[in-house]
Protein backbone atom coordinates (compact mmCIF):
# COMPACT_ATOMS: atom_id res chain seq x y z
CA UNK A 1 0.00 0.00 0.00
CA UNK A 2 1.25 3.70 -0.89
CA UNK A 3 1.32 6.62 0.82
CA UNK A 4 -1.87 7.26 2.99
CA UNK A 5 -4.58 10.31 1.86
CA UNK A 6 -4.41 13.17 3.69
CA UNK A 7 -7.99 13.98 5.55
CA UNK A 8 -9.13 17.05 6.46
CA UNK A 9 -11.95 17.61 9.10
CA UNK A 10 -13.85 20.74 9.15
CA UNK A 11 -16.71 22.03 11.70
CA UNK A 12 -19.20 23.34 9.00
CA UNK A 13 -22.30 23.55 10.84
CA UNK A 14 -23.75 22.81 14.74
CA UNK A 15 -27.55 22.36 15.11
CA UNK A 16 -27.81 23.97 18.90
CA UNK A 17 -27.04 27.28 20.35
CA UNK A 18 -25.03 25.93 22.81
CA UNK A 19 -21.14 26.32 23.71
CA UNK A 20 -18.85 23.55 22.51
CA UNK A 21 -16.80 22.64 25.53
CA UNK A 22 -13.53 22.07 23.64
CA UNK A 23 -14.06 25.60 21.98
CA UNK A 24 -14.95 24.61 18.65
CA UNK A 25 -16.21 27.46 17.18
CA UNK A 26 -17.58 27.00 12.92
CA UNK A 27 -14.98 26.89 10.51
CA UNK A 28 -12.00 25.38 12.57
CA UNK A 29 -10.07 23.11 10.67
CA UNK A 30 -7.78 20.22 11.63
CA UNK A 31 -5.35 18.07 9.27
CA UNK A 32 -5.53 14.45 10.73
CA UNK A 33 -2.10 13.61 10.89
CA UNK A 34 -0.65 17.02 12.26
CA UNK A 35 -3.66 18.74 14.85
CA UNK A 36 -5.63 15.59 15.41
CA UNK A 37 -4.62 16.38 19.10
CA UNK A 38 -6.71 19.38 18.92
CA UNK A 39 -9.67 17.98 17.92
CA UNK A 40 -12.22 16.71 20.75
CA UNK A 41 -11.95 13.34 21.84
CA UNK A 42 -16.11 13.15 22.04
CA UNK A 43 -15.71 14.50 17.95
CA UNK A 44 -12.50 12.02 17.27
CA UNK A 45 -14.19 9.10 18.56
CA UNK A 46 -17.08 9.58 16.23
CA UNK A 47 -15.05 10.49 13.51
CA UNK A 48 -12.42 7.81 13.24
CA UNK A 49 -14.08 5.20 11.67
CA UNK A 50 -14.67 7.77 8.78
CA UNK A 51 -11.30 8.25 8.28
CA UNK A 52 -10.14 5.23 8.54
CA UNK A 53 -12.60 3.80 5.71
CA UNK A 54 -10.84 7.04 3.72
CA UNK A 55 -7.17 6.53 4.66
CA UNK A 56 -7.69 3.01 3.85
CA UNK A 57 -9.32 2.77 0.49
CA UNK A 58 -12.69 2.45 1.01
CA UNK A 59 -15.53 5.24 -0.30
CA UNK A 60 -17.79 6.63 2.35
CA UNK A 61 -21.77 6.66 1.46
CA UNK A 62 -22.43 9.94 -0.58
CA UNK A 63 -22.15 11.86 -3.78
CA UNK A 64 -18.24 11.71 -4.43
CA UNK A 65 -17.50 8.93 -1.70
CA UNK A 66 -14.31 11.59 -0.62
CA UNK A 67 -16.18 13.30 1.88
CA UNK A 68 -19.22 13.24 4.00
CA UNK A 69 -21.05 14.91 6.97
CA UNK A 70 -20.98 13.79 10.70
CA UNK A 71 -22.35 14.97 14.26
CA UNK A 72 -20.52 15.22 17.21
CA UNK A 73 -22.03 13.12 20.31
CA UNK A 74 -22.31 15.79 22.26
CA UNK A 75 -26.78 16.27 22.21
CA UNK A 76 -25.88 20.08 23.92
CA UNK A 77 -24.10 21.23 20.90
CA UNK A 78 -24.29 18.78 17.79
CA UNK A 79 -21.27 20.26 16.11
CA UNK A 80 -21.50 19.03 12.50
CA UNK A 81 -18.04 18.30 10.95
CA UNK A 82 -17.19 17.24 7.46
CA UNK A 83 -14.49 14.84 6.70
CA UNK A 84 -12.56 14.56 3.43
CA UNK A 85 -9.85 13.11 1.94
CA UNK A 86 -7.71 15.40 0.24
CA UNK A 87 -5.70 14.08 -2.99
CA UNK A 88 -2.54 14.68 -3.68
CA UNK A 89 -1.06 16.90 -6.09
């Protein structure tokens, strides 16, 4: 196997009016491999089989099968992050 897909993750939209408790605020944007630290570990949990179907070959359920939409556990906030895999150049 080659080199692994970058993945981006990006909070695009949250469904509450309430305050993220990490501080994510809409529009923050995290690269997997370098600032995954950064990220909330409620958000990464729900995220990481995501990227790991991306990273890994696999097409997630969608239009393009690159990207998709996905809530973060958290019912006071709902932060809605998209995940994509980025191609290289």
């Amino acid at each position: 196997m080659g080199k692994k897909p970058k993945i981006r993750i990006t909070l695009v939209d949250k469904k509450s009016n309430g305050y993220c408790s990490h501080g994510h605020k809409y529009g923050d944007t995290f690269d997997f491999d370098t600032e995954r630290g950064k990220l909330c570990p409620l958000a990464m949990h729900a995220l990481f089989p995501m990227i790991n179907i991306l990273r890994y070959g696999g097409r997630l359920p969608g239009d393009d099968g690159n990207s998709g939409l996905y809530c973060c556990p958290d019912a006071n906030i709902i932060n809605i992050f998209k995940v994509e895999k980025i191609e290289d150049i």
